[in-house]
PDB file of N, CA and C in Angstrom:
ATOM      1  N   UNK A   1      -0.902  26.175 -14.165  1.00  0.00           N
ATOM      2  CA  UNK A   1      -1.098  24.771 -14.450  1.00  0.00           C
ATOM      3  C   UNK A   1      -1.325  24.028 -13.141  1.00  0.00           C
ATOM      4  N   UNK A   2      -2.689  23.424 -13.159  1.00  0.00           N
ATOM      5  CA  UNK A   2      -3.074  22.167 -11.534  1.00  0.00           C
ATOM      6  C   UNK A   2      -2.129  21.176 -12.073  1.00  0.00           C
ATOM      7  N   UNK A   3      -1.699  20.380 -10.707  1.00  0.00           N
ATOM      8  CA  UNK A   3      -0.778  19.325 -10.089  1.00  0.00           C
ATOM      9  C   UNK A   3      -2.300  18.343 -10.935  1.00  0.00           C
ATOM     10  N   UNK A   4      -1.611  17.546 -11.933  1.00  0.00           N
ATOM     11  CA  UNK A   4      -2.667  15.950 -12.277  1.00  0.00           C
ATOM     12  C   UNK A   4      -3.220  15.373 -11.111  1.00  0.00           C
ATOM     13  N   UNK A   5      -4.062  14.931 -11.187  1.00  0.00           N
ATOM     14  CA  UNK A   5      -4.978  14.163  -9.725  1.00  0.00           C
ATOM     15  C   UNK A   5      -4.759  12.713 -10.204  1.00  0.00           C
ATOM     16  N   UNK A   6      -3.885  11.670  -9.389  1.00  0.00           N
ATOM     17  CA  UNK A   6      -3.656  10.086  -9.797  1.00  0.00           C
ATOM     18  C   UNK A   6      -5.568   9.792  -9.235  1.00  0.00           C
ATOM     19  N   UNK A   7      -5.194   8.949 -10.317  1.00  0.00           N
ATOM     20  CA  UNK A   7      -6.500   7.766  -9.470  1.00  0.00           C
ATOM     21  C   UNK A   7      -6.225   6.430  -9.513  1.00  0.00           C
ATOM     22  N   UNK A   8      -6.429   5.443  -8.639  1.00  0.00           N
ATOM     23  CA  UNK A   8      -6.203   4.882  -8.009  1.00  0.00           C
ATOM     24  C   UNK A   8      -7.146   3.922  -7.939  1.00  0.00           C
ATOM     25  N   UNK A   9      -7.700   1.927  -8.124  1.00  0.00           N
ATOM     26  CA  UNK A   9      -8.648   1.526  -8.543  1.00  0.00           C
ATOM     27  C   UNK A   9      -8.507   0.215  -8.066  1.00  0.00           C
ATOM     28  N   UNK A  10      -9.070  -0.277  -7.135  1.00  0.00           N
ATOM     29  CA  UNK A  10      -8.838  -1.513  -7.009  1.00  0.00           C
ATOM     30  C   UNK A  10      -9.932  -2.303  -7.654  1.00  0.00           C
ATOM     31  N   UNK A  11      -9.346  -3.382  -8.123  1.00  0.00           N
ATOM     32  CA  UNK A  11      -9.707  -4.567  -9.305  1.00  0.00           C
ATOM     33  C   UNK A  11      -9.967  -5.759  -7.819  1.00  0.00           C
ATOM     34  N   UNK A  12     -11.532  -6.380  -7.615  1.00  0.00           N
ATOM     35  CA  UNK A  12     -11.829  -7.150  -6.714  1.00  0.00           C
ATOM     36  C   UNK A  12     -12.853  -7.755  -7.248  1.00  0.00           C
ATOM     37  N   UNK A  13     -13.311  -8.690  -6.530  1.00  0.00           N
ATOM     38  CA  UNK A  13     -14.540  -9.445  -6.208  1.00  0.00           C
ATOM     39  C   UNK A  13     -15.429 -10.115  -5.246  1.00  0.00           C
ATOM     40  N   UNK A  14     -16.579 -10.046  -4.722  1.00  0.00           N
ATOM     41  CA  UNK A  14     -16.865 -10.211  -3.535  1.00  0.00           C
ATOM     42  C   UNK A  14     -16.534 -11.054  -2.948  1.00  0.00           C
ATOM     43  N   UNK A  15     -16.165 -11.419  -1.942  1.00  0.00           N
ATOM     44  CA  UNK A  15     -15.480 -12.973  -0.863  1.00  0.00           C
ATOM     45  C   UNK A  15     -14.471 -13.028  -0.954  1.00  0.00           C
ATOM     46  N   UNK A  16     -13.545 -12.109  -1.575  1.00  0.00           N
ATOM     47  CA  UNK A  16     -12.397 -11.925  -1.526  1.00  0.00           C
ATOM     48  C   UNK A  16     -11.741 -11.456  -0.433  1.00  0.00           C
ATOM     49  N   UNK A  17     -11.328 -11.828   0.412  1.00  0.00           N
ATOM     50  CA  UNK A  17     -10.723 -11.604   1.729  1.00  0.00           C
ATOM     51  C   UNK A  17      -9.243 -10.946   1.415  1.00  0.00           C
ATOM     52  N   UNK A  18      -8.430 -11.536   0.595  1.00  0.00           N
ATOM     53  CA  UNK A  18      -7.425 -10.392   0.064  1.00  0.00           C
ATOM     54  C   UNK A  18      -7.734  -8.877  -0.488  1.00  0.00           C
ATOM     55  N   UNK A  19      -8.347  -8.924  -1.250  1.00  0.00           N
ATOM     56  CA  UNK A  19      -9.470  -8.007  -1.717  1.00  0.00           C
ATOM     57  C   UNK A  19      -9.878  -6.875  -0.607  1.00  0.00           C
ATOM     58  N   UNK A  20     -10.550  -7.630   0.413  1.00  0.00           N
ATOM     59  CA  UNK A  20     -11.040  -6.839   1.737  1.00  0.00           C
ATOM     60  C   UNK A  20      -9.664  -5.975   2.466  1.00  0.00           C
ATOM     61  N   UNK A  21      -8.697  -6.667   2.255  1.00  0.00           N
ATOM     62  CA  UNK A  21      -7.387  -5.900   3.548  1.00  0.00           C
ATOM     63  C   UNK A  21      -7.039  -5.113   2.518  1.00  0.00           C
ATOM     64  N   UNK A  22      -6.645  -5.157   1.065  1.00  0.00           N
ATOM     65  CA  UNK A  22      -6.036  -4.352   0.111  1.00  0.00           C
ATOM     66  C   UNK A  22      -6.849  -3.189   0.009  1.00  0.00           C
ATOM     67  N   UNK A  23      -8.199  -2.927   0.153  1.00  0.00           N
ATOM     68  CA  UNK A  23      -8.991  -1.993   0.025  1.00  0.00           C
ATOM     69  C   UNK A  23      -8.439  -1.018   1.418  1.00  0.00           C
ATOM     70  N   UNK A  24      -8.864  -1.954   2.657  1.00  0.00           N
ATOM     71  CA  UNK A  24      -8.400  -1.312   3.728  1.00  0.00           C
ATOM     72  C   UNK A  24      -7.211  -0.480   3.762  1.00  0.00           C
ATOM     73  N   UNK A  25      -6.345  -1.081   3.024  1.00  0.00           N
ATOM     74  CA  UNK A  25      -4.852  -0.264   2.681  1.00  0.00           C
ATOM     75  C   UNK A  25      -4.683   0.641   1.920  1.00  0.00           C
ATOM     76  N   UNK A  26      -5.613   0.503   0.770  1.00  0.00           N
ATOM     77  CA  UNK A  26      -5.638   1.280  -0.102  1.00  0.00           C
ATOM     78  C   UNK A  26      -6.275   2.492   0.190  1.00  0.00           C
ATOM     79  N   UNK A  27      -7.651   2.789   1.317  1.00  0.00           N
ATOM     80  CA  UNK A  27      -8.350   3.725   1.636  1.00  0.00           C
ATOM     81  C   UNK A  27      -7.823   4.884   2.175  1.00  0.00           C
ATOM     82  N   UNK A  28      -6.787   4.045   3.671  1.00  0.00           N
ATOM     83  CA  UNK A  28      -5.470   4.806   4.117  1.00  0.00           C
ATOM     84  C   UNK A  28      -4.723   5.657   3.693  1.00  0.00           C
ATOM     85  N   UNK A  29      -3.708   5.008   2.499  1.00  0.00           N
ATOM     86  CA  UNK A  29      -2.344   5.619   1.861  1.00  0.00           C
ATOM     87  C   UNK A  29      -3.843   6.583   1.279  1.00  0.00           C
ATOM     88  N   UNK A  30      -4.217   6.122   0.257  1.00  0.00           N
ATOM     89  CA  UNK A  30      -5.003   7.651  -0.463  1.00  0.00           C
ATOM     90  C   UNK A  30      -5.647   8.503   0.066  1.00  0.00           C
ATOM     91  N   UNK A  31      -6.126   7.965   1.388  1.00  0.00           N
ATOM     92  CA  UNK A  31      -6.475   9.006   2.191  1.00  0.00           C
ATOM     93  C   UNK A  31      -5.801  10.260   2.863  1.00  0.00           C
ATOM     94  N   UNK A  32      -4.120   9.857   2.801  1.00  0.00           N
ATOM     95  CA  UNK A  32      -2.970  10.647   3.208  1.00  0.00           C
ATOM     96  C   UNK A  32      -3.016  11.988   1.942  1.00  0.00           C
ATOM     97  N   UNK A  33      -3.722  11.342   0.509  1.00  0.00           N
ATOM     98  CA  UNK A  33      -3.520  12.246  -0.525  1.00  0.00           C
ATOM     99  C   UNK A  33      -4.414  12.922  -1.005  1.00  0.00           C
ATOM    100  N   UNK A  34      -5.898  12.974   0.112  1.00  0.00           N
ATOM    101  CA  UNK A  34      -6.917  13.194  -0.312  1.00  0.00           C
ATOM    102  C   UNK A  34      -7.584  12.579  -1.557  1.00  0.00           C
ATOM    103  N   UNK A  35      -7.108  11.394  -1.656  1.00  0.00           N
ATOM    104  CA  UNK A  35      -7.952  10.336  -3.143  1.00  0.00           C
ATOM    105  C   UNK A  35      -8.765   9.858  -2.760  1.00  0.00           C
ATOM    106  N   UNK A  36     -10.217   9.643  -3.292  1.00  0.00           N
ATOM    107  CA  UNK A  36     -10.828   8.050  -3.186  1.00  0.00           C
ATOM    108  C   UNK A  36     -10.195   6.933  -3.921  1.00  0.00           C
ATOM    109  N   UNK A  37     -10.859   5.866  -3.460  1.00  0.00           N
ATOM    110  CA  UNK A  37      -9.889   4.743  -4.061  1.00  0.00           C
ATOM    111  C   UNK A  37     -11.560   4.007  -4.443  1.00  0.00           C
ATOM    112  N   UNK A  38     -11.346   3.718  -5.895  1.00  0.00           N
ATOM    113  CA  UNK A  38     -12.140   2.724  -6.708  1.00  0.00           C
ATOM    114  C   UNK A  38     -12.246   1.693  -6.673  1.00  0.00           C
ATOM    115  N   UNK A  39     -13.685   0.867  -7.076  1.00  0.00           N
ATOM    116  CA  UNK A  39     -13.324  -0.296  -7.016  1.00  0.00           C
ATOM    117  C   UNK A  39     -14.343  -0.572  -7.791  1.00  0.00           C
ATOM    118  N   UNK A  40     -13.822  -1.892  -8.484  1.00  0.00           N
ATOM    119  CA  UNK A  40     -14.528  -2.652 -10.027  1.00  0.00           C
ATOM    120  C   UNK A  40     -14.401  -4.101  -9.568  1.00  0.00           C
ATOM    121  N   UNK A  41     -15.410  -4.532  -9.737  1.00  0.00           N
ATOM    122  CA  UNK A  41     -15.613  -6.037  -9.222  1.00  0.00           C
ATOM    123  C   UNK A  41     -15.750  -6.547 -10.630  1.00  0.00           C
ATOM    124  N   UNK A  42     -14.942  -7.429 -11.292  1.00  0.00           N
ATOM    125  CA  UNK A  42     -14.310  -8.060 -12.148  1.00  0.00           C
ATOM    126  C   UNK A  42     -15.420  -8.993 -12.831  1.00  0.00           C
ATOM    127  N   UNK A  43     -16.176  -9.761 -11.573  1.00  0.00           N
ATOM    128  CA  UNK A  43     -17.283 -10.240 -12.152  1.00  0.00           C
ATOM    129  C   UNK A  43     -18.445  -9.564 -12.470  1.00  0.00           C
ATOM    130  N   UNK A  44     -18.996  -8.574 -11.496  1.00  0.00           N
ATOM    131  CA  UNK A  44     -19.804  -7.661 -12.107  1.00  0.00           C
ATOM    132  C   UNK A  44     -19.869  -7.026 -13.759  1.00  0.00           C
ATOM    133  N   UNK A  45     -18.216  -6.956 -14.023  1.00  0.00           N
ATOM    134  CA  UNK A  45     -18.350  -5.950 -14.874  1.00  0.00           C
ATOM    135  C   UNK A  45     -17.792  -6.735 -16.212  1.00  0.00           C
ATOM    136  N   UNK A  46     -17.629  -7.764 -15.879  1.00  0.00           N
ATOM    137  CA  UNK A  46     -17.572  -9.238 -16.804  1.00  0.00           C
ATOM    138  C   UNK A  46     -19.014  -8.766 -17.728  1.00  0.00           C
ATOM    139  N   UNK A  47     -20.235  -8.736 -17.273  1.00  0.00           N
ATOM    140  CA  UNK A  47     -21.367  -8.401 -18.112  1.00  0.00           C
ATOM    141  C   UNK A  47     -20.983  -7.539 -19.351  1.00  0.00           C
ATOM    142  N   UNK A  48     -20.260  -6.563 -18.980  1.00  0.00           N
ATOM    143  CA  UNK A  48     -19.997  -5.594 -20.160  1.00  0.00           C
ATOM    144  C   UNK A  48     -18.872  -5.408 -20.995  1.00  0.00           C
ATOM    145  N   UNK A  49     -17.650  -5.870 -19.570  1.00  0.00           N
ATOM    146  CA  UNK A  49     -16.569  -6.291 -20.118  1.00  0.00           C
ATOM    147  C   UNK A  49     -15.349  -7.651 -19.858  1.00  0.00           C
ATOM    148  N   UNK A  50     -16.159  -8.570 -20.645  1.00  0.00           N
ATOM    149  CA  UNK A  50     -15.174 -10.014 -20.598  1.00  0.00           C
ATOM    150  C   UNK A  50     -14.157  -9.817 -20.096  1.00  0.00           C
ATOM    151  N   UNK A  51     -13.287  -9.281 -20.773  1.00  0.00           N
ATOM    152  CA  UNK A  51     -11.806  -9.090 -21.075  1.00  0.00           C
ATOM    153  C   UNK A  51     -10.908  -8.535 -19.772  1.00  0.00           C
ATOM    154  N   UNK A  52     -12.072  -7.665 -18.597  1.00  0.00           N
ATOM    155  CA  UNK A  52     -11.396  -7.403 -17.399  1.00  0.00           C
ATOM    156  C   UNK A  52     -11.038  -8.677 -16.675  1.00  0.00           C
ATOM    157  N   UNK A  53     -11.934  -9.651 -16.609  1.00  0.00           N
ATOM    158  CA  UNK A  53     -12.261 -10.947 -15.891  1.00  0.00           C
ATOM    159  C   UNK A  53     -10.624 -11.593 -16.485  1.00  0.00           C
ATOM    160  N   UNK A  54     -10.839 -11.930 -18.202  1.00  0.00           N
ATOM    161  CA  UNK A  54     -10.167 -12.540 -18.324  1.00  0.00           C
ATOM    162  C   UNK A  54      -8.389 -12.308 -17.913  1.00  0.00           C
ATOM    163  N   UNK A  55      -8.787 -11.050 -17.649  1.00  0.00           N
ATOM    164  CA  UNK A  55      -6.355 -10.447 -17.981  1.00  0.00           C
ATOM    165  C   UNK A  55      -6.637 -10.598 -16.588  1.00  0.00           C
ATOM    166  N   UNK A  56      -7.583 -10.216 -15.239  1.00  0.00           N
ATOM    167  CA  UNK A  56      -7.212 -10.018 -13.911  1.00  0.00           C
ATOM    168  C   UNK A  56      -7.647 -10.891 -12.429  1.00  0.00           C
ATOM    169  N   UNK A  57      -8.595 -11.932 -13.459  1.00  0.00           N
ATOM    170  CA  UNK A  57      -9.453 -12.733 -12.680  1.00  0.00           C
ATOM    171  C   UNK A  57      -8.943 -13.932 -11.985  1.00  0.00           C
ATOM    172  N   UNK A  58      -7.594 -14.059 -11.917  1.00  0.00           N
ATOM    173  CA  UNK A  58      -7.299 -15.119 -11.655  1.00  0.00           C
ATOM    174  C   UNK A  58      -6.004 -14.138 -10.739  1.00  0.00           C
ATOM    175  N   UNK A  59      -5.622 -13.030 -10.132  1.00  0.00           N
ATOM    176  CA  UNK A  59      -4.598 -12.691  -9.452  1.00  0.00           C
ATOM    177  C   UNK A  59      -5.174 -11.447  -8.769  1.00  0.00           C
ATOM    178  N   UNK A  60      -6.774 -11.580  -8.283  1.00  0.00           N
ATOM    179  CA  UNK A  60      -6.697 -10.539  -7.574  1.00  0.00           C
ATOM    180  C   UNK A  60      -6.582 -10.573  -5.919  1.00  0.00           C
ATOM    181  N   UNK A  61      -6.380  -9.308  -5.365  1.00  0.00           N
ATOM    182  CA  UNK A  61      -6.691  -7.921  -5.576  1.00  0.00           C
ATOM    183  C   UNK A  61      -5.597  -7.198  -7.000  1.00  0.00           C
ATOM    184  N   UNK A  62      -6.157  -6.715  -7.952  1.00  0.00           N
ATOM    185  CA  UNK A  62      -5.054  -5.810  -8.790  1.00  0.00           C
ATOM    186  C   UNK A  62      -5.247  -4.106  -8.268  1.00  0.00           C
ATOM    187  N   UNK A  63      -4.019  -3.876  -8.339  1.00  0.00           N
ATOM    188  CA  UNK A  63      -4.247  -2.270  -8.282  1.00  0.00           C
ATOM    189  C   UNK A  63      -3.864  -1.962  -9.392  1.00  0.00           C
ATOM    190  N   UNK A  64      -4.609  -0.665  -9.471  1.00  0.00           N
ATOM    191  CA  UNK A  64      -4.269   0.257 -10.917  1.00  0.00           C
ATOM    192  C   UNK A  64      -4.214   1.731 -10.373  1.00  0.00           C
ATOM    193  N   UNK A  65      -3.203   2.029 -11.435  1.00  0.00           N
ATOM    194  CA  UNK A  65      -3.241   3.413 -10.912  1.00  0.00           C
ATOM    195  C   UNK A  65      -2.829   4.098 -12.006  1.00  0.00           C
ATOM    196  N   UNK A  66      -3.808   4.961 -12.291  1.00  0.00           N
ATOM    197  CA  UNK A  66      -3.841   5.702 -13.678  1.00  0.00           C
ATOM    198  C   UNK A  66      -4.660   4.758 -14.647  1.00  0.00           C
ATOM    199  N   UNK A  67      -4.869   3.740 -14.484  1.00  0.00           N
ATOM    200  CA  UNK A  67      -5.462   2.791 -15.486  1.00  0.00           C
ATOM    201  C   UNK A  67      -4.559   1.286 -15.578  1.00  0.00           C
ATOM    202  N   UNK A  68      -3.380   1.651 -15.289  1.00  0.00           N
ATOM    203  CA  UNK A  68      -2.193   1.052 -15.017  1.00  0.00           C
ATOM    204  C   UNK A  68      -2.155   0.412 -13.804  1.00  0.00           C
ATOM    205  N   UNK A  69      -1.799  -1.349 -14.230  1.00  0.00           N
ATOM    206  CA  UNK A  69      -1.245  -2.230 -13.032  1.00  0.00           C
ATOM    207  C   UNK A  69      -0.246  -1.875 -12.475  1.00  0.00           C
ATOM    208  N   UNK A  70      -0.473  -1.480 -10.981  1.00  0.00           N
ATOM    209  CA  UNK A  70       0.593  -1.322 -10.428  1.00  0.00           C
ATOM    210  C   UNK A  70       1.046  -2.756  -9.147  1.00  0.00           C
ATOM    211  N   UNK A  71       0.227  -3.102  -9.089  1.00  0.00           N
ATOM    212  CA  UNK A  71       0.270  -4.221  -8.022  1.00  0.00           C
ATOM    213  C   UNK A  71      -0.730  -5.261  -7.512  1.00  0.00           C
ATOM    214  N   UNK A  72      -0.376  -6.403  -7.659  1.00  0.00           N
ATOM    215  CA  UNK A  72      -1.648  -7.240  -7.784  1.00  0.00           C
ATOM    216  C   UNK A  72      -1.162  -8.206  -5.959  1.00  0.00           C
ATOM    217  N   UNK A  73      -1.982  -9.049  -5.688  1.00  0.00           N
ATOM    218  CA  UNK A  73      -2.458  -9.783  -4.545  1.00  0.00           C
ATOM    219  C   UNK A  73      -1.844  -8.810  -3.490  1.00  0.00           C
ATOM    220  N   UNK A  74      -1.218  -8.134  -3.023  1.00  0.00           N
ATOM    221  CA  UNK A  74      -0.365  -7.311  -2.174  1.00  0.00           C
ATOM    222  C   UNK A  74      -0.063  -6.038  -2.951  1.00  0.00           C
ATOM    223  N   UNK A  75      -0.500  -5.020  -1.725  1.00  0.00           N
ATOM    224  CA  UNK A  75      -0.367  -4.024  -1.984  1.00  0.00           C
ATOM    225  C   UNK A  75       1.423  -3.148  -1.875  1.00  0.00           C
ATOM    226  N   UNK A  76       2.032  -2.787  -2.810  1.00  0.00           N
ATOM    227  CA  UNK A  76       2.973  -2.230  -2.410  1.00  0.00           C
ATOM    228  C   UNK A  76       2.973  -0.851  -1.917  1.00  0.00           C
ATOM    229  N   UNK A  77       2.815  -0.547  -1.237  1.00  0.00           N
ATOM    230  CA  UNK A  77       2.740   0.628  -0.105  1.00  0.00           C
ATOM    231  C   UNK A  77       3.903   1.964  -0.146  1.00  0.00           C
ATOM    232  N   UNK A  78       5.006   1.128  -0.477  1.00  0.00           N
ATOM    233  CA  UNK A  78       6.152   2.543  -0.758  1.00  0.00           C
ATOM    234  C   UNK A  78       6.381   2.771  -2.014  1.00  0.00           C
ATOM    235  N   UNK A  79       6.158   1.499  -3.092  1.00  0.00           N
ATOM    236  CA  UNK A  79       6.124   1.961  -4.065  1.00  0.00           C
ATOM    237  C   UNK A  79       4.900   2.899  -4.486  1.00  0.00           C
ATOM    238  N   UNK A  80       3.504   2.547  -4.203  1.00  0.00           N
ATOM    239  CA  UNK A  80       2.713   3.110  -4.248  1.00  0.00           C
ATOM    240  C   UNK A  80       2.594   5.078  -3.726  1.00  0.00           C
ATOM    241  N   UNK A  81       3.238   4.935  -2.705  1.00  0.00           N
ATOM    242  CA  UNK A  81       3.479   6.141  -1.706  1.00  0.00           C
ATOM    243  C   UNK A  81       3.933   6.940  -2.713  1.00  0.00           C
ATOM    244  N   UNK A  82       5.420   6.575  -2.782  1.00  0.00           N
ATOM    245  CA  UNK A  82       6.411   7.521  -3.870  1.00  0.00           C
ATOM    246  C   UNK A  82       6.180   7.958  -5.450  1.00  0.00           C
ATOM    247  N   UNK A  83       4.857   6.631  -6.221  1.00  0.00           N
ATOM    248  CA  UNK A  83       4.204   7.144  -7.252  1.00  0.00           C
ATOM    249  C   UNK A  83       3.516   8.255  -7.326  1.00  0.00           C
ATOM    250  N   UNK A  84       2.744   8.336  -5.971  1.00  0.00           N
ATOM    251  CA  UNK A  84       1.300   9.360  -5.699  1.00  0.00           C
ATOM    252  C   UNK A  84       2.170  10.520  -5.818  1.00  0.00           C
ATOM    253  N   UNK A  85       3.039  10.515  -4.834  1.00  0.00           N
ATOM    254  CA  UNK A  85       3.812  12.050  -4.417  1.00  0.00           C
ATOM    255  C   UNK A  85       4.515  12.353  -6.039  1.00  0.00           C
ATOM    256  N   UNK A  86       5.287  11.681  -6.540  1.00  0.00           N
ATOM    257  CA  UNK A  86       5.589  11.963  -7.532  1.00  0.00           C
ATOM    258  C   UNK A  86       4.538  12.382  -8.886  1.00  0.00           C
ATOM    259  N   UNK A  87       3.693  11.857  -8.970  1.00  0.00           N
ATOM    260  CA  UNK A  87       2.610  12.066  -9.544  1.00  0.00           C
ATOM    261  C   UNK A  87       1.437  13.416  -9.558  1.00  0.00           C
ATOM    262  N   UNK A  88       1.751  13.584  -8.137  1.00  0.00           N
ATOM    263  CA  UNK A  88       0.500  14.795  -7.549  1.00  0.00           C
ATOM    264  C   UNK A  88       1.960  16.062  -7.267  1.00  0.00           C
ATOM    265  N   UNK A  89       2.793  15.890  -7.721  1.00  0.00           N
ATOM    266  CA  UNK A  89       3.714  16.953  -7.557  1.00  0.00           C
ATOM    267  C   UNK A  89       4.550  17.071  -6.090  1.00  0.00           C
ATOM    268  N   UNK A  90       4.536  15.826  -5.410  1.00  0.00           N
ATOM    269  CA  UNK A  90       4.566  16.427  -3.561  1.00  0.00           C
ATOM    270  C   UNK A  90       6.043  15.524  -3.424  1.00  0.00           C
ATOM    271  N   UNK A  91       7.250  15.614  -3.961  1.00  0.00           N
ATOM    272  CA  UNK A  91       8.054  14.280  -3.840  1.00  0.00           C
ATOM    273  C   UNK A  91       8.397  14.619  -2.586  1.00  0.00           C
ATOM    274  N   UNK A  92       8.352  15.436  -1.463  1.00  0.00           N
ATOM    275  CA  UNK A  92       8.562  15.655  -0.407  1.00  0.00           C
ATOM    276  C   UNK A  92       7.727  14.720   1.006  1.00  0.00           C
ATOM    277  N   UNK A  93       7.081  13.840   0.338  1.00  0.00           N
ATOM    278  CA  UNK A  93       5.707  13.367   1.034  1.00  0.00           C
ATOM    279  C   UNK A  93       5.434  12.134   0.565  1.00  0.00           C
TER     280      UNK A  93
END
């Protein structure tokens, strides 16, 4: 049985300057786990899907992880850390 692979997704929009450092952070930590880190621009994807805009458009950067909010305008970093490891099997890390 493979260790699940988290994924990891940041929820942004362009000119977002919070947005910009949370990515930066986000590239890092997942980079420690070999992840890419996603990203869905809220208004872009408003075209297809309203409903992202409406639940996240007003508190971003959101992170998701698994599909799941894990942290919106600020990135939490140890919580985040200790999900991945726990998640990808590594609680040592």
């Amino acid at each position: 049985m493979t260790d699940p692979t988290p994924t990891v997704t940041l929820l942004t929009r362009a000119g977002c300057g919070m947005c910009t450092t949370a990515l930066t952070q986000l590239q890092t930590i997942c980079g420690d786990f070999g992840l890419p880190v996603a990203t869905i621009d809220v208004d872009e994807a408003a075209v297809s899907d309203p409903g992202l805009r409406a639940e996240y458009g007003d508190r971003l950067p959101v992170v998701l992880l698994n599909g799941r909010e894990h942290s919106y305008f600020d990135v939490d970093e140890p919580r985040l850390r200790a999900d991945l490891s726990r998640i990808a099997g590594r609680d040592g890390k």
